[in-house]
N, C-alpha and C. Protein backbone atom coordinates (compact mmCIF):
# COMPACT_ATOMS: atom_id res chain seq x y z
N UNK A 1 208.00 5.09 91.78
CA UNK A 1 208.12 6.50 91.46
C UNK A 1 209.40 7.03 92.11
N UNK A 2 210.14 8.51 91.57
CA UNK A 2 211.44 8.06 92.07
C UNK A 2 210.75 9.31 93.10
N UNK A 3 212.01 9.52 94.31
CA UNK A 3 211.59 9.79 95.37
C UNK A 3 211.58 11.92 94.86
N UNK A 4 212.33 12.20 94.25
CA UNK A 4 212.32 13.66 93.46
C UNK A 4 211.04 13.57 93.13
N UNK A 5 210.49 13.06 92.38
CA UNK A 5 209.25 13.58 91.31
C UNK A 5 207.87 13.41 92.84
N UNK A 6 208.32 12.40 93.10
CA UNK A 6 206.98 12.35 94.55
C UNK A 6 207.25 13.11 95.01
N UNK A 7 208.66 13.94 95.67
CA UNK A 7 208.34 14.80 96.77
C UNK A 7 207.68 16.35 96.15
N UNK A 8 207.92 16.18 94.65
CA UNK A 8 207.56 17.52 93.22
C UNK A 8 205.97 17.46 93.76
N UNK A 9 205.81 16.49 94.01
CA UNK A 9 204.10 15.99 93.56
C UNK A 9 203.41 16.03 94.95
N UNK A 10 203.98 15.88 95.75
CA UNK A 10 203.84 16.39 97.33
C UNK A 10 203.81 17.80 97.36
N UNK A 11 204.40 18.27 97.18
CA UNK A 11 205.19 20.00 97.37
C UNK A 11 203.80 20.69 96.60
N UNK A 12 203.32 19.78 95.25
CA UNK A 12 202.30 20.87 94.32
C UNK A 12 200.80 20.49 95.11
N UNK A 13 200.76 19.29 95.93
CA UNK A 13 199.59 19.04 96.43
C UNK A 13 198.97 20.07 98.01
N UNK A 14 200.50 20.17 98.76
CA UNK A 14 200.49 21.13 99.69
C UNK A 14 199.98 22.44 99.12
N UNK A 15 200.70 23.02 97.75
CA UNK A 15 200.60 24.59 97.80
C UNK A 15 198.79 24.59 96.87
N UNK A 16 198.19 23.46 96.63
CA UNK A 16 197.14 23.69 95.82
C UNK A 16 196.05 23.55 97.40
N UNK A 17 196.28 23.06 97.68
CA UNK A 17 195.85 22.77 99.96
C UNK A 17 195.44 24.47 100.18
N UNK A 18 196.71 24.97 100.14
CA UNK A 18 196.75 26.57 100.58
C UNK A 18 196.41 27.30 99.80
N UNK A 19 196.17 27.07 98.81
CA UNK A 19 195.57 27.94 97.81
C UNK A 19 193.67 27.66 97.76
N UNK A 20 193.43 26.58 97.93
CA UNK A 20 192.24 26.61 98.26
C UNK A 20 191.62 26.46 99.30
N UNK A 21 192.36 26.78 100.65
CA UNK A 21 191.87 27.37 101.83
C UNK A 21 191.90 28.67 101.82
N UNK A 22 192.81 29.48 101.22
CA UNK A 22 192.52 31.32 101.06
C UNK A 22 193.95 31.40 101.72
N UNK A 23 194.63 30.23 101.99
CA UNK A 23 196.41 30.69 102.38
C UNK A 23 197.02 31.55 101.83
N UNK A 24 196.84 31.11 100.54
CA UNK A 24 198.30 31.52 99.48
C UNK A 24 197.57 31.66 98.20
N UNK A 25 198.21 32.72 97.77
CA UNK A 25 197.49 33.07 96.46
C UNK A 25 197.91 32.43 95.22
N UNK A 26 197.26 32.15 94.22
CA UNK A 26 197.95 31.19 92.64
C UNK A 26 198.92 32.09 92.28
N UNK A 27 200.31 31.30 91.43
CA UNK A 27 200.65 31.80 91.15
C UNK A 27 200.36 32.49 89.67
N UNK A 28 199.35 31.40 88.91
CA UNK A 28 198.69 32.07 87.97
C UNK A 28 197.02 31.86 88.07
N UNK A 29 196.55 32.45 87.22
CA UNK A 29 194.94 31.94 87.01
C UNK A 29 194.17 32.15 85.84
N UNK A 30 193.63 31.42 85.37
CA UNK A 30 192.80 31.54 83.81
C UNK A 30 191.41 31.59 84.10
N UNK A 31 191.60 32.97 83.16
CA UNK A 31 189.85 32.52 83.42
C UNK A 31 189.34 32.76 81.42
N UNK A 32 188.45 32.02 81.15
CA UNK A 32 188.30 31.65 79.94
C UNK A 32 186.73 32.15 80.07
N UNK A 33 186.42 33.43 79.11
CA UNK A 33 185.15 34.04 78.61
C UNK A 33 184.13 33.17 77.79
N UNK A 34 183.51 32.32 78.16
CA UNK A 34 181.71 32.12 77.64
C UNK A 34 181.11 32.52 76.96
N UNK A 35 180.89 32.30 75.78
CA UNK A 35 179.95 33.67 74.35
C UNK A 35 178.85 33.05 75.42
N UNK A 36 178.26 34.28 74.84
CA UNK A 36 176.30 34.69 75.82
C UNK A 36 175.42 33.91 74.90
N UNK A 37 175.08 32.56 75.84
CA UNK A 37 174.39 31.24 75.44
C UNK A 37 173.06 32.31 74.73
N UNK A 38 172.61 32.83 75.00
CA UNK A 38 171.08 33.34 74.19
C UNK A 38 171.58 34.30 73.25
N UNK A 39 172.45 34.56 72.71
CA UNK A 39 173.19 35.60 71.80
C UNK A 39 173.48 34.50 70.60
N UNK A 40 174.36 33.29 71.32
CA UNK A 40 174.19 32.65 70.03
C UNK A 40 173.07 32.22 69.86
N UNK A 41 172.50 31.43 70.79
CA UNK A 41 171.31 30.21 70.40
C UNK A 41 170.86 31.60 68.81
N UNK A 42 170.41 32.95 69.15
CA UNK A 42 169.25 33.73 68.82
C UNK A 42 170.22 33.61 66.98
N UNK A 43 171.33 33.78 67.30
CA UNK A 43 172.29 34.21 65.90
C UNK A 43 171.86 33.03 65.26
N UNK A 44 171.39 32.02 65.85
CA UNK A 44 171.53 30.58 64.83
C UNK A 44 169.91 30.74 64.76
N UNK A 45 169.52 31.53 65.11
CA UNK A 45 167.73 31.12 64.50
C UNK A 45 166.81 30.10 65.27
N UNK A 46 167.55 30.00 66.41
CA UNK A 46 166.94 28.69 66.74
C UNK A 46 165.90 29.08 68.37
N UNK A 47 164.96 28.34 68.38
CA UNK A 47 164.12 28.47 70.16
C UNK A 47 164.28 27.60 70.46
N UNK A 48 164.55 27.73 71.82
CA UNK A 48 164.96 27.67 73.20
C UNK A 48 164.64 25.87 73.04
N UNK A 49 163.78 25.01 72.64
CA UNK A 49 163.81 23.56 72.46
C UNK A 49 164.68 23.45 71.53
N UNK A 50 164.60 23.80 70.58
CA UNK A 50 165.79 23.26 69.16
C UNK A 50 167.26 23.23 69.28
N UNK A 51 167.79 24.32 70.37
CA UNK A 51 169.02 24.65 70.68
C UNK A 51 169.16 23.82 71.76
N UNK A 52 168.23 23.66 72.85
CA UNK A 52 168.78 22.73 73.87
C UNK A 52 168.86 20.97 73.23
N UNK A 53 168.14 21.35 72.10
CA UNK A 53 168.30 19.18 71.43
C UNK A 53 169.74 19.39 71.29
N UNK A 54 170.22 20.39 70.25
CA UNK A 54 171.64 20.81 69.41
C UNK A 54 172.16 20.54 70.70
N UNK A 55 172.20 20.84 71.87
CA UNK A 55 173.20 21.14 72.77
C UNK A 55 173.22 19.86 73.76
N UNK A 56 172.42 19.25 73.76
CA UNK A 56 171.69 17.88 74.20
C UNK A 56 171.57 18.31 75.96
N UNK A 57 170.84 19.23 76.09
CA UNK A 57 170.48 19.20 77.23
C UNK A 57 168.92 19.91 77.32
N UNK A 58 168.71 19.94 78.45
CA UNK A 58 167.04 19.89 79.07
C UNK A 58 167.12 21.60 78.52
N UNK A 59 165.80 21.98 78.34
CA UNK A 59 165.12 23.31 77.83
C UNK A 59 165.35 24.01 79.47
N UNK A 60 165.41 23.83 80.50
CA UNK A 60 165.32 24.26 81.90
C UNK A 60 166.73 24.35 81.84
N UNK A 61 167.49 23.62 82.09
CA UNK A 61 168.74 23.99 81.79
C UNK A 61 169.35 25.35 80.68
N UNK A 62 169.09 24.83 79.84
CA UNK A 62 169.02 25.99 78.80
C UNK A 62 168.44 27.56 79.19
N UNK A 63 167.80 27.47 79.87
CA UNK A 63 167.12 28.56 80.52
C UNK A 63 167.73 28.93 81.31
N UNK A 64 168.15 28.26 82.26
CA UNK A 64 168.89 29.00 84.12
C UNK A 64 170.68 29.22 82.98
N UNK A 65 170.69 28.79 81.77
CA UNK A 65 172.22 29.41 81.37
C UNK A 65 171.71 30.50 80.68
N UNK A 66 171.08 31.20 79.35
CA UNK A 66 170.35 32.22 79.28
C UNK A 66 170.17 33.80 80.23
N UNK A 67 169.81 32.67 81.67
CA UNK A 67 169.37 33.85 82.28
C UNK A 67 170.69 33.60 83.28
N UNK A 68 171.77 33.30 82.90
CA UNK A 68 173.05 33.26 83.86
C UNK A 68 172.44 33.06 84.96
N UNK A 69 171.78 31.97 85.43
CA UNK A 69 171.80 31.31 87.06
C UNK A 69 173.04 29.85 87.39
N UNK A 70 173.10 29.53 85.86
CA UNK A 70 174.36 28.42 85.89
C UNK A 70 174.80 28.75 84.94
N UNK A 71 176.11 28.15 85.20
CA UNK A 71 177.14 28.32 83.59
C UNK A 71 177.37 27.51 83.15
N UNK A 72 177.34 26.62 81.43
CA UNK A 72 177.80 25.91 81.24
C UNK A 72 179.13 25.62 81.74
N UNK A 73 179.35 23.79 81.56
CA UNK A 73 180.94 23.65 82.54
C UNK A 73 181.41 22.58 81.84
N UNK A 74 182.50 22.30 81.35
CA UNK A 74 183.16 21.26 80.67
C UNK A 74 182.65 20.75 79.58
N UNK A 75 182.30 19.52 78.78
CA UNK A 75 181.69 19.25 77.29
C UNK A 75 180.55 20.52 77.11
N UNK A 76 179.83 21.04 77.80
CA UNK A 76 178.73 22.06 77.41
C UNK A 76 179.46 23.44 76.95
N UNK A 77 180.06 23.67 78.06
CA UNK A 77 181.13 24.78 77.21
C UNK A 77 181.57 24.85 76.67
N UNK A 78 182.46 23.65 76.33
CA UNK A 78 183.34 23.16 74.98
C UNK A 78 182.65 23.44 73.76
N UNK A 79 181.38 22.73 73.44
CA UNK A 79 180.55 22.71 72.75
C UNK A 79 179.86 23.56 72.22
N UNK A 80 179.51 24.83 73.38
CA UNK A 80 178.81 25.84 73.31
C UNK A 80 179.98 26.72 72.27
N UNK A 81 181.26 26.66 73.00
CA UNK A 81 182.35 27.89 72.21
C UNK A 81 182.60 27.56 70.71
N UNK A 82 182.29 25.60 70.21
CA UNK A 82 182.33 25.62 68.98
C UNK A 82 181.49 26.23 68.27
N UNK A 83 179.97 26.12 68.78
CA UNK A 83 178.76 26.09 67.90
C UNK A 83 178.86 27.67 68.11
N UNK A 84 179.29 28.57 68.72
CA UNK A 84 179.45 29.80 68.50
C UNK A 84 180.33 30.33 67.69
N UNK A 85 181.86 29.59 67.34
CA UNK A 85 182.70 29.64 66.38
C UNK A 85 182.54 29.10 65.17
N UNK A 86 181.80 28.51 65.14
CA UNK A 86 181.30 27.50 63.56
C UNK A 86 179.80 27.28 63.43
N UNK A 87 179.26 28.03 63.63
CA UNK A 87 177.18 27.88 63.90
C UNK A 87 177.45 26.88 62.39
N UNK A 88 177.84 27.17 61.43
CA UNK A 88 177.18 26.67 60.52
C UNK A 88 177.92 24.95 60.24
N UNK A 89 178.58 24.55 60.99
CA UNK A 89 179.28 23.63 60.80
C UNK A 89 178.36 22.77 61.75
N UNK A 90 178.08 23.33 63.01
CA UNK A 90 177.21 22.80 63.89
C UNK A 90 175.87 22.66 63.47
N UNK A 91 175.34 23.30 62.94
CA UNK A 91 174.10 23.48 62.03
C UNK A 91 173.97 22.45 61.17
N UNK A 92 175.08 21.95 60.62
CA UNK A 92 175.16 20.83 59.29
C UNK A 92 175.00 19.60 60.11
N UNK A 93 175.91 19.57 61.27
CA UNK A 93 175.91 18.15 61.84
C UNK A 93 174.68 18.07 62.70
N UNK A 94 174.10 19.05 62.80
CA UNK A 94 173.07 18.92 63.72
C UNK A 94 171.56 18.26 63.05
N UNK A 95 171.65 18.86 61.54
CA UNK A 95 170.47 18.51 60.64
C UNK A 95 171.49 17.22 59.91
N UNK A 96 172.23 16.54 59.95
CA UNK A 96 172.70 15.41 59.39
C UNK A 96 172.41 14.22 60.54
N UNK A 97 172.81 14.91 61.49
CA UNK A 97 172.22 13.35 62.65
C UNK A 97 170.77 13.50 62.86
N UNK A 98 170.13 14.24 62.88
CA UNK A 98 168.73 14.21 63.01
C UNK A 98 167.84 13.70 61.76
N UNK A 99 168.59 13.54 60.60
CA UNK A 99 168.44 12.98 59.38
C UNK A 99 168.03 10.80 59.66
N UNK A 100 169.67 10.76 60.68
CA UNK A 100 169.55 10.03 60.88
C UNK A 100 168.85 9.36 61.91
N UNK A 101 167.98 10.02 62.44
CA UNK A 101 167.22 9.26 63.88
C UNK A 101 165.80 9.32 63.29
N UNK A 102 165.88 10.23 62.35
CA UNK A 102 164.47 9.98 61.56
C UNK A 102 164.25 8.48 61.01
């Protein structure tokens, strides 16, 4: 590695150090809005078991996100923001693979 790009890569590892001790503040930050997991599940017609199969996770789970005690986080969110942007696309693939496990 040449010795520039390591010391780049040093320099970003220090200021991310201080930034998550409460040193130094980001210089940016994203924060990315969540559609309201029981707003869609309800828009798609579906209870609280049928949506957690669609979503492939536990009905308890599904619940503590509902009642915002956890938030979906990475593939669940991902997932969640499609099936809220495309219910009916998700809807198709959802009754096409379940076609197939029959």
């Amino acid at each position: 590695m040449e010795k520039k790009l390591f010391d780049d890569l040093l320099q970003s590892l220090k200021e991310a150090q201080a930034i998550a001790k409460g040193n130094t503040k980001a210089s940016r930050r994203f924060e990315v809005a969540l559609p309201d997991v029981k707003a869609v599940r309800e828009k798609l017609g579906l209870s609280q078991s049928e949506f957690a199969r669609l979503m492939g996770v536990s009905i308890r789970t599904l619940q503590n996100w509902e009642q915002h005690r956890r938030n979906p986080t990475g593939p669940d969110a991902a997932l969640l923001k499609l099936v809220a942007a495309a219910p009916e696309v998700a809807l198709s693939a959802w009754h096409s693979s379940a076609k197939l496990a029959a």
